[in-house]
C-alpha atoms as a PDB file:
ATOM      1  CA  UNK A   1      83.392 132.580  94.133  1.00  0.00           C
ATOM      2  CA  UNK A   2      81.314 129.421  94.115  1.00  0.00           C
ATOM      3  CA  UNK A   3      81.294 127.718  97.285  1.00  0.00           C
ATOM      4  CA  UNK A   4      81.902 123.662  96.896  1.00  0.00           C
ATOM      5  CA  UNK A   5      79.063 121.451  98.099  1.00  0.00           C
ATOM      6  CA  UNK A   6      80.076 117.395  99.273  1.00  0.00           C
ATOM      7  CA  UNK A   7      77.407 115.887  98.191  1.00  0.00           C
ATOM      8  CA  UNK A   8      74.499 115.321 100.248  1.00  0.00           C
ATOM      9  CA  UNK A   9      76.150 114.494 103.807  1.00  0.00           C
ATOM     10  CA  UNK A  10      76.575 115.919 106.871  1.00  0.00           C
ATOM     11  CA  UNK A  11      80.266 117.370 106.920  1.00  0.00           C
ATOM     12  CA  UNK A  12      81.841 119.265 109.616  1.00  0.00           C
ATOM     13  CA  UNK A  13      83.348 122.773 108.132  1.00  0.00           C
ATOM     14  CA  UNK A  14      86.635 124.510 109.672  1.00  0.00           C
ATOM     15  CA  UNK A  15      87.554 127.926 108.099  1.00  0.00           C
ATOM     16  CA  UNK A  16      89.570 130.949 109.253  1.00  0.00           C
ATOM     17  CA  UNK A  17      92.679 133.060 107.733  1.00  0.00           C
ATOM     18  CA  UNK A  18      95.830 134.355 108.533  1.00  0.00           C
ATOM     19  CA  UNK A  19      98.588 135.609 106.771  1.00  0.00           C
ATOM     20  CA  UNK A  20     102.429 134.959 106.656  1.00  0.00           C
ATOM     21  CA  UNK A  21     104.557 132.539 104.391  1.00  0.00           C
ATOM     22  CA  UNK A  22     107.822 132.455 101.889  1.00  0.00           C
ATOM     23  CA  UNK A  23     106.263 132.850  98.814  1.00  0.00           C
ATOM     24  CA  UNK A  24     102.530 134.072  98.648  1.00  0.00           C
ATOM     25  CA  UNK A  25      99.701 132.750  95.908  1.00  0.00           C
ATOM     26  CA  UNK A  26      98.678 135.753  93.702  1.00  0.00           C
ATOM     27  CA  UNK A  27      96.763 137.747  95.683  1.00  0.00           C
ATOM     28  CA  UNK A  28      93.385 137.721  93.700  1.00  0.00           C
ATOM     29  CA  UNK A  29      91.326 135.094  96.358  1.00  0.00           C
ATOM     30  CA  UNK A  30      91.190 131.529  95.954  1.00  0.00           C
ATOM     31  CA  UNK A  31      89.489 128.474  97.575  1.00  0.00           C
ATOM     32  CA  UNK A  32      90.501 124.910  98.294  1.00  0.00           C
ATOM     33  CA  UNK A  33      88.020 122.377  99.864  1.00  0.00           C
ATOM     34  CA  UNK A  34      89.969 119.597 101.169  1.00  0.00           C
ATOM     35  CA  UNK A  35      88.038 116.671 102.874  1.00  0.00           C
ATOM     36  CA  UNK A  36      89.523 114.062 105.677  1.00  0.00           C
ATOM     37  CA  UNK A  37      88.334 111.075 107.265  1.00  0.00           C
ATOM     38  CA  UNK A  38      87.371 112.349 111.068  1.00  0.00           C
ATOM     39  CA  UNK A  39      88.958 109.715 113.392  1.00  0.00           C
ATOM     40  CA  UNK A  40      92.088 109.293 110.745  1.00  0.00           C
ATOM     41  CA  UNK A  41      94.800 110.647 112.692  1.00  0.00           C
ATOM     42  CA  UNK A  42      97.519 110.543 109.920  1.00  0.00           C
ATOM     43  CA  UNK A  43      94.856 112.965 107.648  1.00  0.00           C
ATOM     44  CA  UNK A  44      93.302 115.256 110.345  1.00  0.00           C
ATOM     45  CA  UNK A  45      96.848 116.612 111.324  1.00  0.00           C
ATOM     46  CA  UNK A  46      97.875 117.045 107.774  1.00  0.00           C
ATOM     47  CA  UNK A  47      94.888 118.365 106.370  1.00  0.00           C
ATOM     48  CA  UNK A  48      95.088 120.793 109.210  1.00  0.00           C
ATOM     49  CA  UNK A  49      98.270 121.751 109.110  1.00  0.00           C
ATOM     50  CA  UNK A  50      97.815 122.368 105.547  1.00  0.00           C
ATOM     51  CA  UNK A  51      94.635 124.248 105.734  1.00  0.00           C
ATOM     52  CA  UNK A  52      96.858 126.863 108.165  1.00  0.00           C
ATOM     53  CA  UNK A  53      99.912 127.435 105.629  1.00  0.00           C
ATOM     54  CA  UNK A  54      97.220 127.772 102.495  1.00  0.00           C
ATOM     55  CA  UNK A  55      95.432 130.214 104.659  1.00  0.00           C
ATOM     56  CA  UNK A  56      98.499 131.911 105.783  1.00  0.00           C
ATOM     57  CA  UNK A  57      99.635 132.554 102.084  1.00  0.00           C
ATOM     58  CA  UNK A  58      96.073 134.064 100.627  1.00  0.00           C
ATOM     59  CA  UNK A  59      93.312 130.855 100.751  1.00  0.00           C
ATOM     60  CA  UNK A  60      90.204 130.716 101.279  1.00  0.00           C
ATOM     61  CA  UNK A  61      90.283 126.528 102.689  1.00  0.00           C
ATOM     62  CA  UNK A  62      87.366 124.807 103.240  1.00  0.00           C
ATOM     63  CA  UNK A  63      87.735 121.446 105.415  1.00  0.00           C
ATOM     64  CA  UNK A  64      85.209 118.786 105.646  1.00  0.00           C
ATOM     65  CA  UNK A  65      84.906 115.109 107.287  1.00  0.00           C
ATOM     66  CA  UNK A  66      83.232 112.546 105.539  1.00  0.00           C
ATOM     67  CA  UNK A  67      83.419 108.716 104.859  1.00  0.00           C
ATOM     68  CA  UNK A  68      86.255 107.672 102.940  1.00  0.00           C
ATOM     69  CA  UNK A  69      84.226 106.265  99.690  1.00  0.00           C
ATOM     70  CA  UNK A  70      82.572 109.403  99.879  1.00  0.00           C
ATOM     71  CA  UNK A  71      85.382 111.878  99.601  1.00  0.00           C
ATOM     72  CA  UNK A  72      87.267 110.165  96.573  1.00  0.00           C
ATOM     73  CA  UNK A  73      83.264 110.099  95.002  1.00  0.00           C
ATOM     74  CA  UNK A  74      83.303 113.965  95.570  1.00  0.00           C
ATOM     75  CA  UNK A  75      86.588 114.812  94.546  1.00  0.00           C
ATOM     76  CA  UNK A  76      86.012 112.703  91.122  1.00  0.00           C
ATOM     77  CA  UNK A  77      83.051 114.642  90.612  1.00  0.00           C
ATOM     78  CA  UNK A  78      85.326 117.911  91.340  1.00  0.00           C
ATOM     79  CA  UNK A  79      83.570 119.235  94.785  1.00  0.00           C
ATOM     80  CA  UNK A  80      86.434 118.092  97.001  1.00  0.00           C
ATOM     81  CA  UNK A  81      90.014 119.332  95.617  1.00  0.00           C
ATOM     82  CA  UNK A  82      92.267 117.444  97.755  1.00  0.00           C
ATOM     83  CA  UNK A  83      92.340 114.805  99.925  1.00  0.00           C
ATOM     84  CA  UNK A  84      95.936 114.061 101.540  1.00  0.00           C
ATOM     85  CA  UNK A  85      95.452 110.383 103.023  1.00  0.00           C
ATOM     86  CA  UNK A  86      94.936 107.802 100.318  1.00  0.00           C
ATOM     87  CA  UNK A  87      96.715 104.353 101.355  1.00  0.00           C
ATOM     88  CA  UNK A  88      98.322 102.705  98.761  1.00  0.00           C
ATOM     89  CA  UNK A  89      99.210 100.352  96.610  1.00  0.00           C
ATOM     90  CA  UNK A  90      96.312  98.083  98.636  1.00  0.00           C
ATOM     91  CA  UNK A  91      93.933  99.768 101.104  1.00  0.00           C
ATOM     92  CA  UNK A  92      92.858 102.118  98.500  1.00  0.00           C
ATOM     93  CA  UNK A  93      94.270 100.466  95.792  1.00  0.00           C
ATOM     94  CA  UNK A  94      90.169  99.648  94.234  1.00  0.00           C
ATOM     95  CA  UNK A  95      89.106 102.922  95.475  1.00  0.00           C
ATOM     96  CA  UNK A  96      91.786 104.862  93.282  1.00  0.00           C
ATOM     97  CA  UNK A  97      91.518 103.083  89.952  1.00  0.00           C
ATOM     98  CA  UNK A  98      87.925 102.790  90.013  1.00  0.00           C
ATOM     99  CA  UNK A  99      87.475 107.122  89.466  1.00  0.00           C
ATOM    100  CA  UNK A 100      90.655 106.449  86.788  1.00  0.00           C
ATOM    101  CA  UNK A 101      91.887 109.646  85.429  1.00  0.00           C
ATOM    102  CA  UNK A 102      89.492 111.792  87.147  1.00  0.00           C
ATOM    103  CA  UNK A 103      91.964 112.082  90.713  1.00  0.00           C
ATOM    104  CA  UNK A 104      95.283 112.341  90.368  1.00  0.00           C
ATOM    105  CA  UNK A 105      98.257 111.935  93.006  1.00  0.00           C
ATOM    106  CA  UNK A 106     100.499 114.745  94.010  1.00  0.00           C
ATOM    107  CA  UNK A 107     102.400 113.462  96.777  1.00  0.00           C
ATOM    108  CA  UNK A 108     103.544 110.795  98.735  1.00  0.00           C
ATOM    109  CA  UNK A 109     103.615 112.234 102.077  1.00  0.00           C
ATOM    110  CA  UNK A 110     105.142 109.162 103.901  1.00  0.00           C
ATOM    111  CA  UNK A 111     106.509 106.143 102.957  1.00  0.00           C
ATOM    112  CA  UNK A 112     106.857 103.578 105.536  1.00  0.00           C
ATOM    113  CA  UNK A 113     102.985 103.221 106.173  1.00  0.00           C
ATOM    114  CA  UNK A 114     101.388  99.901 107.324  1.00  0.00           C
ATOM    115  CA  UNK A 115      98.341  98.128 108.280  1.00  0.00           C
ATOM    116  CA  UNK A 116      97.026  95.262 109.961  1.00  0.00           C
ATOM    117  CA  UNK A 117      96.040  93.649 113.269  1.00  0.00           C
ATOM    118  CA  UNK A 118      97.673  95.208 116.487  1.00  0.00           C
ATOM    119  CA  UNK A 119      97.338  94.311 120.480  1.00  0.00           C
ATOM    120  CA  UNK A 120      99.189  95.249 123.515  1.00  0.00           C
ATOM    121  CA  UNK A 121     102.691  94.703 123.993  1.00  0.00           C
ATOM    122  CA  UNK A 122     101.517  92.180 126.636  1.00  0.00           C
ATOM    123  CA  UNK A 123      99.382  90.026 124.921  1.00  0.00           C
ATOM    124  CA  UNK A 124     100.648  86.811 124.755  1.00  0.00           C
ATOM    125  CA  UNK A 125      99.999  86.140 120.736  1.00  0.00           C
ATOM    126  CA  UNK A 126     102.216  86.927 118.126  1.00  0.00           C
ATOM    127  CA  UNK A 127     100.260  85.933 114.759  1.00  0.00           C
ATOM    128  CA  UNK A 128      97.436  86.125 113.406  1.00  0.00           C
ATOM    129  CA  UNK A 129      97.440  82.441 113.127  1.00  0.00           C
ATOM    130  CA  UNK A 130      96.811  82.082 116.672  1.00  0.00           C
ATOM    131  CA  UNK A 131      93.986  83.990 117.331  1.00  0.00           C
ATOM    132  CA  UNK A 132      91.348  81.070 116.764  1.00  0.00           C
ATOM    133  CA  UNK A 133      92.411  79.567 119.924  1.00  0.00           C
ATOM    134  CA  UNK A 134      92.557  82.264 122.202  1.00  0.00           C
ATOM    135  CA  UNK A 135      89.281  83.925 120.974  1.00  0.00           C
ATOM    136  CA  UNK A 136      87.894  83.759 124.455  1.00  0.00           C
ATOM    137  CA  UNK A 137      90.323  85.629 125.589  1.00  0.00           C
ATOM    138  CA  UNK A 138      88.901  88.575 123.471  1.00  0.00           C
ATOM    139  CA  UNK A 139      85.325  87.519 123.614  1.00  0.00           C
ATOM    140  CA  UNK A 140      85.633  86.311 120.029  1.00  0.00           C
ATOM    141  CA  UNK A 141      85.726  90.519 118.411  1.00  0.00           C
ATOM    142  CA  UNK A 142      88.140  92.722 116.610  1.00  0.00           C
ATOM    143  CA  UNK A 143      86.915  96.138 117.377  1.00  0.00           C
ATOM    144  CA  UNK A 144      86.702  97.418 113.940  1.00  0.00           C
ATOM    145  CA  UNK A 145      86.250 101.114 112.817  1.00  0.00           C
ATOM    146  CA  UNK A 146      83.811 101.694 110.169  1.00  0.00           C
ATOM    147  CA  UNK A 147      82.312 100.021 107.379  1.00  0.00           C
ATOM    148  CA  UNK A 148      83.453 100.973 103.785  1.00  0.00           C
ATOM    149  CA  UNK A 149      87.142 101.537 104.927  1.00  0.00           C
ATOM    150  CA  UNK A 150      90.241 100.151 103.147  1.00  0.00           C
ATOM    151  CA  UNK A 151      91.202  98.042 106.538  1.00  0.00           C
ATOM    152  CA  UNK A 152      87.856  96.951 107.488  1.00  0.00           C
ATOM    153  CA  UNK A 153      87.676  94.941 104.177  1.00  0.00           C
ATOM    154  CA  UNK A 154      91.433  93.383 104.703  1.00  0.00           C
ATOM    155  CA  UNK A 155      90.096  92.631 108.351  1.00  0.00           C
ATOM    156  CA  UNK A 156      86.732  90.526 106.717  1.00  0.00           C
ATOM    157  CA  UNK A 157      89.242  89.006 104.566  1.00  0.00           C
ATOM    158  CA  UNK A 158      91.592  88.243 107.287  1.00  0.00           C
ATOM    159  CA  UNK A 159      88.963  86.546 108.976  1.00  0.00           C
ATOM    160  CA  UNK A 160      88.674  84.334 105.685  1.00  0.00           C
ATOM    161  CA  UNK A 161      91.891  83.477 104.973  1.00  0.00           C
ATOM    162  CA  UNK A 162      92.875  82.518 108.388  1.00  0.00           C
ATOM    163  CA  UNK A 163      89.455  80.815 108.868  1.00  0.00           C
ATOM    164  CA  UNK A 164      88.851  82.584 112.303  1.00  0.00           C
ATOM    165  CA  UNK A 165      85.718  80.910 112.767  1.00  0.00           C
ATOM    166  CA  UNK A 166      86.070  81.860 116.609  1.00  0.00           C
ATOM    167  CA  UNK A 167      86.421  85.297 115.885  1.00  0.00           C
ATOM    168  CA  UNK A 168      84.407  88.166 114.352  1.00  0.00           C
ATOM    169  CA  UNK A 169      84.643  92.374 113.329  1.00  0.00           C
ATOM    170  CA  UNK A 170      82.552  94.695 115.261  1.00  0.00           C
ATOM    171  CA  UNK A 171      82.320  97.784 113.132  1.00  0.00           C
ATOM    172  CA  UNK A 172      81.878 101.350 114.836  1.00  0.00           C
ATOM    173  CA  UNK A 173      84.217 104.126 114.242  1.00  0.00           C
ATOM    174  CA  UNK A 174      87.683 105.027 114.468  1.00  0.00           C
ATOM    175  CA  UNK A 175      87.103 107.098 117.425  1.00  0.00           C
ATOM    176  CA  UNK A 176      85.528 104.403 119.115  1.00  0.00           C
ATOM    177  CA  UNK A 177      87.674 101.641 118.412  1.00  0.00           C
ATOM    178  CA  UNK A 178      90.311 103.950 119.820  1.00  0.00           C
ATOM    179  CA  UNK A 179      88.347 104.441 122.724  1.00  0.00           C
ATOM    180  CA  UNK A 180      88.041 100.863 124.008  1.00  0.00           C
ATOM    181  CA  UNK A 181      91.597 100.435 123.070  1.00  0.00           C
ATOM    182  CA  UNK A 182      92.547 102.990 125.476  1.00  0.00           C
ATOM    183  CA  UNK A 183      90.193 101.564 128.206  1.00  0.00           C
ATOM    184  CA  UNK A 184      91.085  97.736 127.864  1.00  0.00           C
ATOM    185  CA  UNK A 185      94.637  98.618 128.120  1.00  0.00           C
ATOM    186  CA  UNK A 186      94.271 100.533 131.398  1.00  0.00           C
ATOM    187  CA  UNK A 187      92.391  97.691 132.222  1.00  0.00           C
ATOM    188  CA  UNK A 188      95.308  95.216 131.416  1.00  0.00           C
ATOM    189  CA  UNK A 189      92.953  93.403 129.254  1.00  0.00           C
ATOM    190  CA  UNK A 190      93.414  91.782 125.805  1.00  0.00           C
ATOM    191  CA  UNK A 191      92.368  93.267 122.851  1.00  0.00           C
ATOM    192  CA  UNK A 192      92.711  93.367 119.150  1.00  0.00           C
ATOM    193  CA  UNK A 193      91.725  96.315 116.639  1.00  0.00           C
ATOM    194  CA  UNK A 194      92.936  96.861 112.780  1.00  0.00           C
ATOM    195  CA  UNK A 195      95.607 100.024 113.257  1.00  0.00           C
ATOM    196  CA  UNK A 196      97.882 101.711 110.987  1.00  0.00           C
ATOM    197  CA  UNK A 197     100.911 103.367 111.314  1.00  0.00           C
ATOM    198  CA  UNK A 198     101.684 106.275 111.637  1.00  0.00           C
ATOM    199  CA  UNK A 199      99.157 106.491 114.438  1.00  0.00           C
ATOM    200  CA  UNK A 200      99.962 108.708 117.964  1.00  0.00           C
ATOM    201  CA  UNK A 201      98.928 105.497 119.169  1.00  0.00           C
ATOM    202  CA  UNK A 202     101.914 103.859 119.092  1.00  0.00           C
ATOM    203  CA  UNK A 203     103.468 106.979 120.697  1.00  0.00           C
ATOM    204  CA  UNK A 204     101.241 106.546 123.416  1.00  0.00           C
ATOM    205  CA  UNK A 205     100.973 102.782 124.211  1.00  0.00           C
ATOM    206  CA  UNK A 206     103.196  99.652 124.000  1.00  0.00           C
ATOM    207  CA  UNK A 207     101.477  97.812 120.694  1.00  0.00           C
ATOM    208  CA  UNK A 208     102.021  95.293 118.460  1.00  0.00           C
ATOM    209  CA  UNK A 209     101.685  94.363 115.058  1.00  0.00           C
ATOM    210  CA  UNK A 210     100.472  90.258 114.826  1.00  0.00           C
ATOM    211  CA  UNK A 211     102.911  88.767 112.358  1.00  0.00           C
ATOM    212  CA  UNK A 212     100.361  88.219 108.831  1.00  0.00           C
ATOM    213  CA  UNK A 213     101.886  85.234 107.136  1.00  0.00           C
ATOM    214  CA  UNK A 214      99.607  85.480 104.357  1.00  0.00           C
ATOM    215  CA  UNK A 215      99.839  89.104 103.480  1.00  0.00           C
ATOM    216  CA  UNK A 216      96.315  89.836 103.081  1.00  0.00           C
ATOM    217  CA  UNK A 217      97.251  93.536 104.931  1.00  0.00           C
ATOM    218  CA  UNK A 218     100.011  93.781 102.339  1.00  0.00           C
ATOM    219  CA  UNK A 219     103.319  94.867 102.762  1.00  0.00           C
ATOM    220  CA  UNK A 220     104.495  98.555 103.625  1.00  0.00           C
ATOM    221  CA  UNK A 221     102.257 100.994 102.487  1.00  0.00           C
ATOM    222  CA  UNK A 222     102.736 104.868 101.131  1.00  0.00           C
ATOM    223  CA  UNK A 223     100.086 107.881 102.387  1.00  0.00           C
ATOM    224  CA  UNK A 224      99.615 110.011  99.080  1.00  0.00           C
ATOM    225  CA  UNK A 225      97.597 113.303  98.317  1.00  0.00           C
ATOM    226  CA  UNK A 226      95.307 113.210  95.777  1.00  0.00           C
ATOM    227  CA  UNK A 227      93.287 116.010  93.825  1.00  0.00           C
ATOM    228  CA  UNK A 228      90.823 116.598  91.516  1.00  0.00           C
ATOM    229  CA  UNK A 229      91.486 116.556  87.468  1.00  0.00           C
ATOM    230  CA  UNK A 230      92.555 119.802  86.663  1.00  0.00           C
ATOM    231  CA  UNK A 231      93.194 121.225  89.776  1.00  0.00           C
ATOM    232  CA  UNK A 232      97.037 121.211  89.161  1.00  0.00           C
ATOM    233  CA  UNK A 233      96.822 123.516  86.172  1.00  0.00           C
ATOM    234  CA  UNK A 234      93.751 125.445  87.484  1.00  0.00           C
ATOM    235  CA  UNK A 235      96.630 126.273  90.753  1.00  0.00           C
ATOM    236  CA  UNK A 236      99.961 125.744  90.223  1.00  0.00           C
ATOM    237  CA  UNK A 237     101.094 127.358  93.465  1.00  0.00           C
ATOM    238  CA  UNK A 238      98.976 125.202  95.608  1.00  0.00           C
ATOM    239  CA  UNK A 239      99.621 122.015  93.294  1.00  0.00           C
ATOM    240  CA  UNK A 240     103.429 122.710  94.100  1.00  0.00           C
ATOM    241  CA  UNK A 241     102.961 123.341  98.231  1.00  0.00           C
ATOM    242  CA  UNK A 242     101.348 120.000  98.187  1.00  0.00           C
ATOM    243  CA  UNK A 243     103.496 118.313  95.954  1.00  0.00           C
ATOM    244  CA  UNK A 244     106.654 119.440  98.165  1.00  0.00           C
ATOM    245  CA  UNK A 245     104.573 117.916 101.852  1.00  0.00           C
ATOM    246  CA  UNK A 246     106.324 115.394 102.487  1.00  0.00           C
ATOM    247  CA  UNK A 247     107.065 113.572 106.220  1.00  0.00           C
ATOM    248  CA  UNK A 248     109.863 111.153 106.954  1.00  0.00           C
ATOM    249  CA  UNK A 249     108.954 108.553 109.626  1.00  0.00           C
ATOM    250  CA  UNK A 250     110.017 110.765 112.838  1.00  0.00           C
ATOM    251  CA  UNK A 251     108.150 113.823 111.987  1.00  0.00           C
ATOM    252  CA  UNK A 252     105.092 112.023 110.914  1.00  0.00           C
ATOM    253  CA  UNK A 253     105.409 110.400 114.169  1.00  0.00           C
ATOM    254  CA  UNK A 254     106.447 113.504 116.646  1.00  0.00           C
ATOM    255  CA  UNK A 255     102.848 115.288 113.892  1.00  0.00           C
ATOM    256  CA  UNK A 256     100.717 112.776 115.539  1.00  0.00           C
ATOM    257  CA  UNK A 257     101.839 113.296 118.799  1.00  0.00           C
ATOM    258  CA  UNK A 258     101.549 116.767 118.880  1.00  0.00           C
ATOM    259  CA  UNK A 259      98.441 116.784 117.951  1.00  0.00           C
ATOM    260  CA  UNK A 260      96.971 114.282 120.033  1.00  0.00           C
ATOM    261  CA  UNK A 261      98.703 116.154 123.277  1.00  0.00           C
ATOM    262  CA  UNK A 262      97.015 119.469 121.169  1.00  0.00           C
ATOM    263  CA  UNK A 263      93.477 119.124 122.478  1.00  0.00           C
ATOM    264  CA  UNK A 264      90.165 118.727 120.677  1.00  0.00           C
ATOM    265  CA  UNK A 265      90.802 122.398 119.115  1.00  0.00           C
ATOM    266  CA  UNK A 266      92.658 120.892 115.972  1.00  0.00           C
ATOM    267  CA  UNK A 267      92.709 124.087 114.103  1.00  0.00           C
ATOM    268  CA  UNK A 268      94.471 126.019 117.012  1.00  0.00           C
ATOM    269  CA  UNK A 269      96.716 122.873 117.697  1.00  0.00           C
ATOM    270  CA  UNK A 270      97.445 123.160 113.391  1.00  0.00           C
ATOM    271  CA  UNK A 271      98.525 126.853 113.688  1.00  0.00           C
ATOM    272  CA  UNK A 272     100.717 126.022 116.710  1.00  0.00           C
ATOM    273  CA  UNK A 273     102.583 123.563 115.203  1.00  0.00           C
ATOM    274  CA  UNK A 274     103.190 125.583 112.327  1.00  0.00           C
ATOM    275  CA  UNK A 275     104.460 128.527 114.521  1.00  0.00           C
ATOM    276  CA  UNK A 276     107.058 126.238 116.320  1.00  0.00           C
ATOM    277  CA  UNK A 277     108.546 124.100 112.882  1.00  0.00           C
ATOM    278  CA  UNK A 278     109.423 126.698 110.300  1.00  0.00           C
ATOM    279  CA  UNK A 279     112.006 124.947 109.231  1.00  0.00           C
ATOM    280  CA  UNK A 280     109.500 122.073 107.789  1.00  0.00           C
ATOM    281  CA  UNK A 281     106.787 124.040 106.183  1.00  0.00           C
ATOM    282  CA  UNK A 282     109.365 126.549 104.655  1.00  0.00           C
ATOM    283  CA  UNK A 283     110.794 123.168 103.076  1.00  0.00           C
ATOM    284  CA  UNK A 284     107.392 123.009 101.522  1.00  0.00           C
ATOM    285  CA  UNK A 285     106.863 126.489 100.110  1.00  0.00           C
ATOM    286  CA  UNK A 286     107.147 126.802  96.717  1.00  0.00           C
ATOM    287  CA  UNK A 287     110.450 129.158  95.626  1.00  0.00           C
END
């Protein structure tokens, strides 16, 4: 069959096969490209953990990382099948209906979801309100992740609304802005960076949310999968395994964990998990 191209980027591809599961897909071969966000650690462990169960029931799955605006481009234009981390209704609210009927959701696979600003359990600030006056105290930056993501507009915007003339977003990626979270907070020092949760962050370190008076990170948020047009009757099997993935709030939190503790080998860390919680991804085969 055809291999999928993503556009003109440079993608990172994962593939390999194995073979178990309740139910199989027909056995004549079949491919699914999904695509993730590298540095999203909600969507790396799902797609992942996806990629292994697909594989393990006949599927040929093709993973790539790319920018965010970039994925839901590629999947309108039907060279990315899946992508299993869209934030709604108001990260990706614009992203969504701007490709209309051309994506369509499948899933939510967790419901409690939220954005916004976080810092360390022992910073002294509770609201975003009161970061103007204590910008010093973080040299005047959010670290930021990249540009083009749902939360790096909401944090521009947040700088807006709250006029935090003191303050200002430095942009770089979610890896990094993870990175000098980890190393302020081992050096007791303040910080703020636009987080989500789920995140194995929060499993990890004592964090807070600042209280947003004005809502401009919006209230609770769902994580839904999305696919291409047509992919749903083109593979009902798969269609139904992603449209039974679902996560309440501790296993999307114990997920992230796991695979944070898992190593940088996210594929091996994928098939582990799978190995040791039957019980969760037999919930998702379809009958």
């Amino acid at each position: 069959m055809k291999v999928k191209v993503l556009l003109l980027a440079v993608l990172t591809l994962a593939m390999s096969s194995c073979n178990s599961g309740k139910k199989k897909a027909e056995e004549t071969e079949k491919e699914i490209t999904m695509a993730y966000v590298d540095g999203w650690a909600s969507g790396v462990a799902m797609t992942h953990v996806a990629q292994v169960i697909l594989e393990q029931n006949g599927y040929d799955v093709d993973t790539k990382a790319a920018a965010v605006d970039l994925i839901y481009a590629s999947m309108a234009q039907g060279d990315v099948d899946v992508f299993m981390e869209a934030w709604l209704p108001v990260t990706h609210g614009e992203k969504v209906k701007k490709f209309g009927d051309k994506i369509v959701s499948l899933n939510v696979n967790t419901d409690q979801a939220r954005l916004g600003l976080v810092v360390p359990k022992y910073v002294t600030i509770n609201s975003i309100e009161e970061l103007n006056d204590v910008a010093d105290k973080f040299d005047g930056k959010i670290i930021g992740i990249e540009k083009g993501a749902g939360i790096t507009g909401m944090t521009d915007k947040a700088l807006e609304e709250y006029e935090l003339t003191n303050m200002e977003q430095l942009n770089s990626s979610g890896i990094a802005m993870l990175s000098e979270l980890t190393k302020a907070i081992k050096e007791e020092r303040d910080i703020v960076v636009p987080l989500w949760a789920p995140h194995w962050a929060f499993g990890r370190f004592d964090l807070k949310f600042l209280e947003d008076p004005k809502k401009v990170y919006g209230e609770t948020e769902r994580i839904e999968t999305f696919a291409r047009a047509g992919f749903v009757e083109e593979d009902p099997w798969a269609a139904e395994f992603f449209k039974n993935f679902h996560l309440n709030d501790s296993e999307a939190g114990a997920i992230l964990a796991f695979f944070k503790d898992g190593g940088n080998d996210r594929y091996a860390t994928a098939k582990k998990w799978v190995a040791e919680n039957q019980d969760i991804v037999n919930r998702w085969l379809p009958e």
